[in-house]
C-alpha atoms as a PDB file:
ATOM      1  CA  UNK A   1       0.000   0.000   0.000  1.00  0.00           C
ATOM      2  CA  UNK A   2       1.620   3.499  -0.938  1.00  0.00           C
ATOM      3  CA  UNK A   3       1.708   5.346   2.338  1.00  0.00           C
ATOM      4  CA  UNK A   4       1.073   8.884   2.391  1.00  0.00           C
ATOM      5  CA  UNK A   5       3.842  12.133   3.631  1.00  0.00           C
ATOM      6  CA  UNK A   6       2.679  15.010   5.092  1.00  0.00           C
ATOM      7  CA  UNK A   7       5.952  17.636   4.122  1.00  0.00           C
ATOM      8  CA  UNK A   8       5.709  21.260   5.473  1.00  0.00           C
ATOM      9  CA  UNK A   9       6.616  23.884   3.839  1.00  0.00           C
ATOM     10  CA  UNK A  10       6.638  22.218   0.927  1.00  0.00           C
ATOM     11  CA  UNK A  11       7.329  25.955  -1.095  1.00  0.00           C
ATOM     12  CA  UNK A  12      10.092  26.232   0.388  1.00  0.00           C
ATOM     13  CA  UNK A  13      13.843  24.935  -0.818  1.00  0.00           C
ATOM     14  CA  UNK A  14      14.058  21.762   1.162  1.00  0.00           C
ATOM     15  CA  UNK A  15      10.625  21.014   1.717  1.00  0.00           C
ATOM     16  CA  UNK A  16       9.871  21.868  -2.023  1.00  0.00           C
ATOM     17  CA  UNK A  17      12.792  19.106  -3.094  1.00  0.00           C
ATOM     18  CA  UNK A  18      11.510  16.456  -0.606  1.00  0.00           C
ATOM     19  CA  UNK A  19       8.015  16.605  -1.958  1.00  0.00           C
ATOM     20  CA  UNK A  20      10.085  16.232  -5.041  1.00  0.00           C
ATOM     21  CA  UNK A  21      12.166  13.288  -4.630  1.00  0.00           C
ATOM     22  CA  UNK A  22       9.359  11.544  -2.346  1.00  0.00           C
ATOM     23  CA  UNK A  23       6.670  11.552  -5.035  1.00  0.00           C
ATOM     24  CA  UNK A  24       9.490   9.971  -7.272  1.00  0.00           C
ATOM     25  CA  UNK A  25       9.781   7.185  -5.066  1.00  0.00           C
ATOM     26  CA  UNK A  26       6.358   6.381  -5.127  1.00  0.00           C
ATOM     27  CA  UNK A  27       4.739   8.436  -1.951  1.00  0.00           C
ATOM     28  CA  UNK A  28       1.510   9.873  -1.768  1.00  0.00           C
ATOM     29  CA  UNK A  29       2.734  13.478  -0.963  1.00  0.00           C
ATOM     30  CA  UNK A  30       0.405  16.151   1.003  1.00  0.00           C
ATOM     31  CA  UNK A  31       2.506  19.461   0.645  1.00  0.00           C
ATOM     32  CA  UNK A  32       1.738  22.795   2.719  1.00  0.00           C
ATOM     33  CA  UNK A  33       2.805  26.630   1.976  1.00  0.00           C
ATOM     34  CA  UNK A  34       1.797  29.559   3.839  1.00  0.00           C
ATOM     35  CA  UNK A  35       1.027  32.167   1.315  1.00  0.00           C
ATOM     36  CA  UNK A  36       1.330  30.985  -2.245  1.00  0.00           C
ATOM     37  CA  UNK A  37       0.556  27.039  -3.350  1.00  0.00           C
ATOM     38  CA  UNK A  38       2.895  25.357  -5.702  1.00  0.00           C
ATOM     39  CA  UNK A  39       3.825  22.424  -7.203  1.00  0.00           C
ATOM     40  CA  UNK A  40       3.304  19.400  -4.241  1.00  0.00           C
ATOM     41  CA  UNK A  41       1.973  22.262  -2.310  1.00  0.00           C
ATOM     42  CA  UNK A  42      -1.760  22.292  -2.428  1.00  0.00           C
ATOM     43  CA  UNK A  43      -2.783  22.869   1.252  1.00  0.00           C
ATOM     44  CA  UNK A  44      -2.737  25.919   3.411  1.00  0.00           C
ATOM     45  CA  UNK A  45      -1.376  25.873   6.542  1.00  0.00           C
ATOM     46  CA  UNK A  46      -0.127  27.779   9.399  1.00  0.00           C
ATOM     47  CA  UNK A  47       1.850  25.910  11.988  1.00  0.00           C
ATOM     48  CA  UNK A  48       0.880  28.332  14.097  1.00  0.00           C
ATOM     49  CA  UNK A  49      -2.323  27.763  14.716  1.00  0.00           C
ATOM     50  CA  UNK A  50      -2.645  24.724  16.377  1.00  0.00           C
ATOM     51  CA  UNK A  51      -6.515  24.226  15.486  1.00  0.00           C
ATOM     52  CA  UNK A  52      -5.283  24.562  12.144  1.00  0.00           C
ATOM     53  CA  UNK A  53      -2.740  22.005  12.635  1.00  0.00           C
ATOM     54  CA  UNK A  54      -4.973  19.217  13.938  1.00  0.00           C
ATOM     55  CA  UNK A  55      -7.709  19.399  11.552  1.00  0.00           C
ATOM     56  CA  UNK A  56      -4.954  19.025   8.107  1.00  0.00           C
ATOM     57  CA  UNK A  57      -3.473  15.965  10.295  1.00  0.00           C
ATOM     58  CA  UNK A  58      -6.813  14.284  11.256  1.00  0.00           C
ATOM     59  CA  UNK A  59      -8.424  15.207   7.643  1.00  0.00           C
ATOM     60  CA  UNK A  60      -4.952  14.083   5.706  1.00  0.00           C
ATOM     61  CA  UNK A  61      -4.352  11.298   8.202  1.00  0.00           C
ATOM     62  CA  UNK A  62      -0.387  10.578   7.189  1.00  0.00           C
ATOM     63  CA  UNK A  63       1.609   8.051   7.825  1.00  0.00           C
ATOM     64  CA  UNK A  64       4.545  10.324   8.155  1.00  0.00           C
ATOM     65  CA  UNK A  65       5.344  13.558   8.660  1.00  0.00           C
ATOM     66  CA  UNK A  66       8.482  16.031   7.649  1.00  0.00           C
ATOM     67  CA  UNK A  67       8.041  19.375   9.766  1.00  0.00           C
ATOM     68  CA  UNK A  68      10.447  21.519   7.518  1.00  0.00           C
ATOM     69  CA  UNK A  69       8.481  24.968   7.384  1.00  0.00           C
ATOM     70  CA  UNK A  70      10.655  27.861   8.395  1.00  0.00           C
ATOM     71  CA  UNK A  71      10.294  30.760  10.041  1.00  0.00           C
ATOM     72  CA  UNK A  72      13.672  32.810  10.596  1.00  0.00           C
ATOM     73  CA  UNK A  73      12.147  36.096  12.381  1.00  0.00           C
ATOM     74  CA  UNK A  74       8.988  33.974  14.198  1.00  0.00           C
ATOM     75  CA  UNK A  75       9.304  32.312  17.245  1.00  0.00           C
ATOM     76  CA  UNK A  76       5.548  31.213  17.190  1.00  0.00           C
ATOM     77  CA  UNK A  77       6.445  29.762  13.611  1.00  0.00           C
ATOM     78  CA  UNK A  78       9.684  28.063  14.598  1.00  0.00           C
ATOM     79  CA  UNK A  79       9.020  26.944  18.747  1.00  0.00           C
ATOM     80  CA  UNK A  80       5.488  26.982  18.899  1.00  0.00           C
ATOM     81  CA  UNK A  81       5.293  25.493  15.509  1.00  0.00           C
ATOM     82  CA  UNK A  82       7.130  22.519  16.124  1.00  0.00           C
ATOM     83  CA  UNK A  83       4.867  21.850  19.105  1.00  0.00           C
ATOM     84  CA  UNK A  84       1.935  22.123  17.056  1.00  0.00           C
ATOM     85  CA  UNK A  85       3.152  19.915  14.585  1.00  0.00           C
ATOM     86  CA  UNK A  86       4.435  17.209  16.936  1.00  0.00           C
ATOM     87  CA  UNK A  87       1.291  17.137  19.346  1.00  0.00           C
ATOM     88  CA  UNK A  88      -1.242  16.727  15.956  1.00  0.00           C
ATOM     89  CA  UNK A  89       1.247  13.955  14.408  1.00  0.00           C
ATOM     90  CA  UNK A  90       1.386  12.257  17.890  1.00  0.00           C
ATOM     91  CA  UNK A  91      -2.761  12.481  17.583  1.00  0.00           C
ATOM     92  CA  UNK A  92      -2.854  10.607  14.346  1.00  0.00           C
ATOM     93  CA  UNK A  93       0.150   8.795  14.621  1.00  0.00           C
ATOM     94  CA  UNK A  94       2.384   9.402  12.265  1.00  0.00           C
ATOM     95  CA  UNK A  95       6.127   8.795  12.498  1.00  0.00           C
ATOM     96  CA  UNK A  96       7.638  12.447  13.110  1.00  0.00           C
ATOM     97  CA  UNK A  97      10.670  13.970  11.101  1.00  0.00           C
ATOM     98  CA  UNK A  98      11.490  17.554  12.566  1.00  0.00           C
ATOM     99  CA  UNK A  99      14.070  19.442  10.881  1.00  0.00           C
ATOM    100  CA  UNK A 100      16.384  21.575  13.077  1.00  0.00           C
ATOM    101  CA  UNK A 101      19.898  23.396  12.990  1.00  0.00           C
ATOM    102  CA  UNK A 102      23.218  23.597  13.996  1.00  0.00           C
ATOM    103  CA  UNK A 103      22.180  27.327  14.805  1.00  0.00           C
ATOM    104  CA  UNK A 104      21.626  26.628  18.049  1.00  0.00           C
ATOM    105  CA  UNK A 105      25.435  26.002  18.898  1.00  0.00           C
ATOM    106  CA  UNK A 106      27.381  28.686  19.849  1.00  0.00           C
ATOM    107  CA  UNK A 107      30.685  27.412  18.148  1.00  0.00           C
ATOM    108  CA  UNK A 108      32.412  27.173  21.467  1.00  0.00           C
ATOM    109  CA  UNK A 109      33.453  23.347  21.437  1.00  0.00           C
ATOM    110  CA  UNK A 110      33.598  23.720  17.394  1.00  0.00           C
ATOM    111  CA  UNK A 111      32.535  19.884  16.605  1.00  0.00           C
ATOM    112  CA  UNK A 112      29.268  18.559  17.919  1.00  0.00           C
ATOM    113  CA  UNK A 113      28.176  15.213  18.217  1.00  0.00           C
ATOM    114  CA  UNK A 114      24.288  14.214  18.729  1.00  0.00           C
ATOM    115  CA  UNK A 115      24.947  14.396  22.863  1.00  0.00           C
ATOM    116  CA  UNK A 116      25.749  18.080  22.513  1.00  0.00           C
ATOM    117  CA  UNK A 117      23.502  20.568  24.031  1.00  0.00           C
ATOM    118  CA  UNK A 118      22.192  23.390  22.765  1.00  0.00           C
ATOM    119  CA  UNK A 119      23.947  26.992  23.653  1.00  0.00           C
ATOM    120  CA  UNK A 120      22.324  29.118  21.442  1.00  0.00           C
ATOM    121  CA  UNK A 121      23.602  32.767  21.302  1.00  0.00           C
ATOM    122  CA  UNK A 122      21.279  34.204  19.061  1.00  0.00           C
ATOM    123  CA  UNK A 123      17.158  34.279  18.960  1.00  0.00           C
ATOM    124  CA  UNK A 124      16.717  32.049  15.681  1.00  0.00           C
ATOM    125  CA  UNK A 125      19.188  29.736  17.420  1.00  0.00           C
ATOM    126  CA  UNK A 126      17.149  29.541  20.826  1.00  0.00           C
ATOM    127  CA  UNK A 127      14.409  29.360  18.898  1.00  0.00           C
ATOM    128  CA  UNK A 128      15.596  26.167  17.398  1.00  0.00           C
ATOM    129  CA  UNK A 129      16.911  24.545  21.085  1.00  0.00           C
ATOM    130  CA  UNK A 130      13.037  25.015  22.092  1.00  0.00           C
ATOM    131  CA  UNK A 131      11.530  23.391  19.288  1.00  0.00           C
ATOM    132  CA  UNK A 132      13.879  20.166  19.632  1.00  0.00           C
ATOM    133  CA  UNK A 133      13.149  20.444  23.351  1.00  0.00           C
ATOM    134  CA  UNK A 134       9.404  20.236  22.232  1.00  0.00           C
ATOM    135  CA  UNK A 135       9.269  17.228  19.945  1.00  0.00           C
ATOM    136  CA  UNK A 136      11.691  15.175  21.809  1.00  0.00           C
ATOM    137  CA  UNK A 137       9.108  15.966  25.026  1.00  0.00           C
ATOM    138  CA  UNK A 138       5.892  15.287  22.809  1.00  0.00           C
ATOM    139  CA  UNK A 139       6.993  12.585  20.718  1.00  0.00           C
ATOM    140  CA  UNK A 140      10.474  10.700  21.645  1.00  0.00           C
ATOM    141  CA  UNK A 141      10.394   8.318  18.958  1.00  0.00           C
ATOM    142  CA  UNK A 142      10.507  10.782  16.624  1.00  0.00           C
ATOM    143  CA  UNK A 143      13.431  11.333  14.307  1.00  0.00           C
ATOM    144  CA  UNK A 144      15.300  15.374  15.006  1.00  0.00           C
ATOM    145  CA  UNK A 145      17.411  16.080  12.128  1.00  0.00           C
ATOM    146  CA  UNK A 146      20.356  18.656  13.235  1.00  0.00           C
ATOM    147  CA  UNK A 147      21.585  19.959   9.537  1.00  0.00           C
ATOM    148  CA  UNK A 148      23.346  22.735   8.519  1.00  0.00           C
ATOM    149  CA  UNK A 149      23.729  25.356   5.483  1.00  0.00           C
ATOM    150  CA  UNK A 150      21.392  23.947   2.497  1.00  0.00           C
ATOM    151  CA  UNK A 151      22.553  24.592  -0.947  1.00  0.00           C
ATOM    152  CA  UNK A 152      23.074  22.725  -3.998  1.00  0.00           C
ATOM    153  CA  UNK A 153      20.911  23.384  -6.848  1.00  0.00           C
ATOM    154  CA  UNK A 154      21.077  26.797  -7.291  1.00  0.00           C
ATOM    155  CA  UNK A 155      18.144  27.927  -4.939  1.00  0.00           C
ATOM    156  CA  UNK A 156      19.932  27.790  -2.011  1.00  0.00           C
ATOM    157  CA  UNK A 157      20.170  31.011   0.579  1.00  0.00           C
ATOM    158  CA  UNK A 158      23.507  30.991   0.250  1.00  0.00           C
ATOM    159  CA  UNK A 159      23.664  30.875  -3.182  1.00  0.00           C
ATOM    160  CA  UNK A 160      21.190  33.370  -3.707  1.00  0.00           C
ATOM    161  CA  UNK A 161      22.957  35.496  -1.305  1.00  0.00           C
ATOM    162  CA  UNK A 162      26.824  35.110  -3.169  1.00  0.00           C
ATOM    163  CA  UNK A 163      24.546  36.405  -6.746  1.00  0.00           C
ATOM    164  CA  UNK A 164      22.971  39.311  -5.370  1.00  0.00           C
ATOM    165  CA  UNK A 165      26.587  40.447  -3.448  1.00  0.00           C
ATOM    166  CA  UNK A 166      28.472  40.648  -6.870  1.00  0.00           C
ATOM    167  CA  UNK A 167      25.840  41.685  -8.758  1.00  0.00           C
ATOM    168  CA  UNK A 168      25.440  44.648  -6.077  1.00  0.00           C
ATOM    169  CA  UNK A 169      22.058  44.284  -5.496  1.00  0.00           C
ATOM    170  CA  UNK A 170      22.579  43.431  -1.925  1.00  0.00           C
ATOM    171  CA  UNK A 171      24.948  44.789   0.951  1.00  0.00           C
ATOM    172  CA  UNK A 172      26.227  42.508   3.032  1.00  0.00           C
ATOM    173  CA  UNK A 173      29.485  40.473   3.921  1.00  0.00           C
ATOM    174  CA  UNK A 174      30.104  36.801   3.835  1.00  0.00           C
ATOM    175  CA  UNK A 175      32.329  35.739   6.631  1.00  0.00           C
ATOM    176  CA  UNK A 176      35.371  34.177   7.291  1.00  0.00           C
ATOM    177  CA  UNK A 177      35.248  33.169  10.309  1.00  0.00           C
ATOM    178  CA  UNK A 178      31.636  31.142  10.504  1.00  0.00           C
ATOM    179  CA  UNK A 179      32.740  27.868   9.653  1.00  0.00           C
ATOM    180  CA  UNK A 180      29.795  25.031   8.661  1.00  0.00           C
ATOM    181  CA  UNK A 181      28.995  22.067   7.092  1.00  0.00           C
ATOM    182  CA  UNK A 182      27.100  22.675   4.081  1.00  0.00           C
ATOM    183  CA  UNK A 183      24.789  19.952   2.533  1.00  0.00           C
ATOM    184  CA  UNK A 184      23.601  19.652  -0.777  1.00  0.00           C
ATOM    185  CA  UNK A 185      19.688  19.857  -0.471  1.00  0.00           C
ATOM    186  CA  UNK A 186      19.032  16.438  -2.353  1.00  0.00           C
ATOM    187  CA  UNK A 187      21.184  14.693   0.004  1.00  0.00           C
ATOM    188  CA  UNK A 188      19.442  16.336   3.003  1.00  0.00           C
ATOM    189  CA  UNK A 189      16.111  15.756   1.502  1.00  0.00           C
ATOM    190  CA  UNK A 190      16.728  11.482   0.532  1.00  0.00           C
ATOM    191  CA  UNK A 191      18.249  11.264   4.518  1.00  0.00           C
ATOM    192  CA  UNK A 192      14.508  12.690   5.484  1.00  0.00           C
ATOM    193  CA  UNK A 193      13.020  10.045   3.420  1.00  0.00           C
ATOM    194  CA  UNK A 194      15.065   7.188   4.767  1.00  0.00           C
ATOM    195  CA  UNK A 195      14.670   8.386   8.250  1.00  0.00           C
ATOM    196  CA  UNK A 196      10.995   8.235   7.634  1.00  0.00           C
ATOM    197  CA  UNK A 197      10.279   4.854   7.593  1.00  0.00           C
ATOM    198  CA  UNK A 198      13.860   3.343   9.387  1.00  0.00           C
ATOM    199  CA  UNK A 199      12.084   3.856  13.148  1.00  0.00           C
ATOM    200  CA  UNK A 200      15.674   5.979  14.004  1.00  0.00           C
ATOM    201  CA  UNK A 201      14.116   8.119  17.341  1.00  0.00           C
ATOM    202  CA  UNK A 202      16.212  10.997  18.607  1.00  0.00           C
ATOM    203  CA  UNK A 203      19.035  13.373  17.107  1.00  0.00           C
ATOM    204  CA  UNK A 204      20.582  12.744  14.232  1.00  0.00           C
ATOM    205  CA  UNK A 205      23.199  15.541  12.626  1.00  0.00           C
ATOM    206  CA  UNK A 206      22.982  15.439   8.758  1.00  0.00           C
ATOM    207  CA  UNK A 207      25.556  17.613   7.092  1.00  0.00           C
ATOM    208  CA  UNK A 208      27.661  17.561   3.967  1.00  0.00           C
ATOM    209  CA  UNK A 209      31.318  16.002   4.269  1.00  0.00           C
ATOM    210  CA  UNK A 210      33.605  19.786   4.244  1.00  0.00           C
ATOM    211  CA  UNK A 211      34.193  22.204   6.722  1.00  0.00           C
ATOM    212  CA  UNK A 212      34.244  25.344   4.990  1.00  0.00           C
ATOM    213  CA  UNK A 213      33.617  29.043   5.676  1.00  0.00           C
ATOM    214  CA  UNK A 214      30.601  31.146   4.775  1.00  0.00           C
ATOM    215  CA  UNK A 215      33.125  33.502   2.472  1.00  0.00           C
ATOM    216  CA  UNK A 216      35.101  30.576   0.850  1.00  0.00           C
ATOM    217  CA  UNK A 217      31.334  29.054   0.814  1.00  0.00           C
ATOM    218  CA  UNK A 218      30.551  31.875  -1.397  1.00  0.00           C
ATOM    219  CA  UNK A 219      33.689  31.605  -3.209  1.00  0.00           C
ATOM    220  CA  UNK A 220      32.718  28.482  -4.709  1.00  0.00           C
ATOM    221  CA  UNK A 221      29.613  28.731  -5.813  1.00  0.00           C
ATOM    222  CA  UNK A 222      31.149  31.928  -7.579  1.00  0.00           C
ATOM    223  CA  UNK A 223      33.374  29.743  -9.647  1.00  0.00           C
ATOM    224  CA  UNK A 224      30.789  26.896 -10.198  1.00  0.00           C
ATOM    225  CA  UNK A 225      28.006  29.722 -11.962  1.00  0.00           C
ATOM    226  CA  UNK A 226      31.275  31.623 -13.750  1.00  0.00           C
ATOM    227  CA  UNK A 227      31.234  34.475 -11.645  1.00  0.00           C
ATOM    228  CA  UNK A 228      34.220  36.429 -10.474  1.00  0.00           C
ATOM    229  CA  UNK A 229      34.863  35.676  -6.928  1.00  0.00           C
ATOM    230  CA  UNK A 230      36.987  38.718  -6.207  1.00  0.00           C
ATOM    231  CA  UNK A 231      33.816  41.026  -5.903  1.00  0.00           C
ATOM    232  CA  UNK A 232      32.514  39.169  -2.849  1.00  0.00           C
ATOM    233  CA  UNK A 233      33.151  41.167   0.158  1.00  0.00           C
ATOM    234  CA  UNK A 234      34.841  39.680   3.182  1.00  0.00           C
ATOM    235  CA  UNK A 235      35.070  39.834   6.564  1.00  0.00           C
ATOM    236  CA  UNK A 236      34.405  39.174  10.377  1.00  0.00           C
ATOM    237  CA  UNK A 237      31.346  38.329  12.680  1.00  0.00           C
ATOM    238  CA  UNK A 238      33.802  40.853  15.060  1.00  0.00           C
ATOM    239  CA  UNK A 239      34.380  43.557  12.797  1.00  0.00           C
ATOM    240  CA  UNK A 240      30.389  43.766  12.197  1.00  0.00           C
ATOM    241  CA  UNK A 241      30.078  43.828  15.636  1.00  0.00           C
ATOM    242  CA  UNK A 242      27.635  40.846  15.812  1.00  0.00           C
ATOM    243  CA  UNK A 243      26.615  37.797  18.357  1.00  0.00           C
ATOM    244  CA  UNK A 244      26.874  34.688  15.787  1.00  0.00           C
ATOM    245  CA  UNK A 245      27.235  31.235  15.843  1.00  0.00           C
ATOM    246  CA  UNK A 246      31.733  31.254  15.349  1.00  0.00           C
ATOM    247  CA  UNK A 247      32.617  27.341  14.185  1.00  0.00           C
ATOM    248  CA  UNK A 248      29.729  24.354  13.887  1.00  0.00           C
ATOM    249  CA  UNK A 249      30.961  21.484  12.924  1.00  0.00           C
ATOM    250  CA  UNK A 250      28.422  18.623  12.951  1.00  0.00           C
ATOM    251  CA  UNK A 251      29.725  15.434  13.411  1.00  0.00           C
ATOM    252  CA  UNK A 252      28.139  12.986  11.058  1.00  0.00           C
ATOM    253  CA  UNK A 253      30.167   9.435  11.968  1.00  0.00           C
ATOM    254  CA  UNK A 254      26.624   8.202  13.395  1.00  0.00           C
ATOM    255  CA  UNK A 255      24.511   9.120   9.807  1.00  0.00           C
ATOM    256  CA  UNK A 256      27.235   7.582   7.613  1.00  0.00           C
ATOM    257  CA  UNK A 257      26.762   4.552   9.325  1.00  0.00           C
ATOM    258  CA  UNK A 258      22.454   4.497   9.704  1.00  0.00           C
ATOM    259  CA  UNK A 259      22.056   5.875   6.413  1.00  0.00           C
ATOM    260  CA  UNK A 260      22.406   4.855   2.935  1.00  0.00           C
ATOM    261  CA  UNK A 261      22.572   8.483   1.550  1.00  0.00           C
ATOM    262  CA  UNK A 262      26.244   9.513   1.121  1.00  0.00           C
ATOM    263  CA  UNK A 263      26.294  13.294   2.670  1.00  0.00           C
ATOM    264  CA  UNK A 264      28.660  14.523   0.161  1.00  0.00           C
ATOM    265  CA  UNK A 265      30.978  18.028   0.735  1.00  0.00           C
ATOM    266  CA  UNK A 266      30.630  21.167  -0.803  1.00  0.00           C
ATOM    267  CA  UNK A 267      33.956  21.298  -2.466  1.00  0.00           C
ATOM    268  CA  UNK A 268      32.168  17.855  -4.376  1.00  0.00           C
ATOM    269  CA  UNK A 269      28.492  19.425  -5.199  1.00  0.00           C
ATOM    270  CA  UNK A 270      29.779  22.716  -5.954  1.00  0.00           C
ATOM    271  CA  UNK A 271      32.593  21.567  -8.007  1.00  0.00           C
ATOM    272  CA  UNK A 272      32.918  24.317 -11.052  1.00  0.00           C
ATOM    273  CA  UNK A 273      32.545  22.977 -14.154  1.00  0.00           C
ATOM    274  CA  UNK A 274      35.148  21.595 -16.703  1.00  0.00           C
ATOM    275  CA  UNK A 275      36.731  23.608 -19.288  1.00  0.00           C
ATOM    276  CA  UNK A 276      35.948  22.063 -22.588  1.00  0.00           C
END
């Protein structure tokens, strides 16, 4: 029998890929978006309302569910949320994946395995800490997914972000000093898949293979779209004066061994293209 996903945010760059890649393998996907549908996307949600919430899970009545909405600036979206999400999957039961970040590590102890605890210095961070402290509470046999920068396919953030700096259509600086794991978004998005339906309960950090800072980050997706990498600007989190997560590195020993994805590194996906 073809079971049925419930994805989140499915407009979005991860959820929009997982809806993706699970109707490929044969799912019966539900997708949700906020303020415009799209494609996998048909039903309106707000995670924030948790009336909302329960009546999509009892009327859709998955077998699984990916919680990867986002909500950067909205702790209702991103805490709340999460508890919303968790209590109505919990109600119908559905096997839980909730998607969260290495944002809420400080970079003090630099590599984190899944024991680490949260020290968030920032409010999207502690955002983040409560939600995981929220699902694992509500539903401990679901699967928390600890990732970190998505990119990949040309839609990522990141990406986005390195176009719009040397085109000049943006101000901003990409630092030097926030080191992260970056994962290619259809790597991310087949270790959601696999985690729904392998019964793994608890933390699990999925990030690519390369430690590599936000600037060099930017430096290579430069090179890989033929852009000149000279005109992105540089610098500090302490020269912009600003209370950021320093060096994140997830350590992902304990998903190369559960799953059958291969969490490749940036300097792999974002490898620039041969000269013919």
């Amino acid at each position: 029998m073809t079971q049925r996903i419930l994805i989140t945010g499915a407009t979005g760059h991860l959820g929009r890929r997982t809806a993706a890649r699970a109707a490929d393998a044969g799912w019966t996907v539900v997708g949700t978006y906020l303020t415009a549908p799209g494609v996998g996307a048909a039903e309106r949600l707000d995670v924030r309302d948790p009336v909302a919430v329960r009546e999509l899970m009892r009327r859709v009545r998955p077998d699984v569910v990916v919680h990867a909405a986002a909500g950067r600036d909205d702790w209702r979206v991103i805490a709340d949320g999460a508890a919303h999400v968790a209590l109505a999957a919990v109600a119908v039961r559905a096997r839980l994946v909730h998607l969260s970040s290495d944002a809420l590590f400080s970079g003090r102890e630099v590599h984190y395995d899944e024991s680490a605890q949260p020290d968030p210095v920032y409010r999207y961070g502690a955002a983040k800490a409560a939600a995981e402290t929220a699902v694992r509470a509500i539903d401990p046999g679901a699967a928390v997914v600890r990732t970190s920068l998505i990119l990949g396919d040309g839609t990522g953030v990141h990406e986005v972000l390195t176009h719009d700096l040397i085109a000049g259509r943006a101000d901003g600086t990409l630092f030097t000093d926030q080191i992260r794991k970056p994962v290619h978004v259809d790597d991310l998005a087949d270790a959601l898949l696999e985690l729904a339906t392998n019964g793994h309960a608890g933390i699990l950090n999925v990030a690519g293979a390369d430690a590599i800072s936000r600037y060099d980050l930017g430096v290579l997706v430069a090179r890989r779209d033929g852009l000149d990498p000279t005109l992105i600007p540089a610098g500090t989190i302490g020269d912009r004066g600003l209370r950021l997560p320093t060096d994140v590195r997830l350590r992902t020993e304990k998903a190369t061994a559960l799953l059958r994805t291969r969490l490749r590194g940036a300097h792999e996906f974002l490898a620039a293209p041969v000269a013919r």
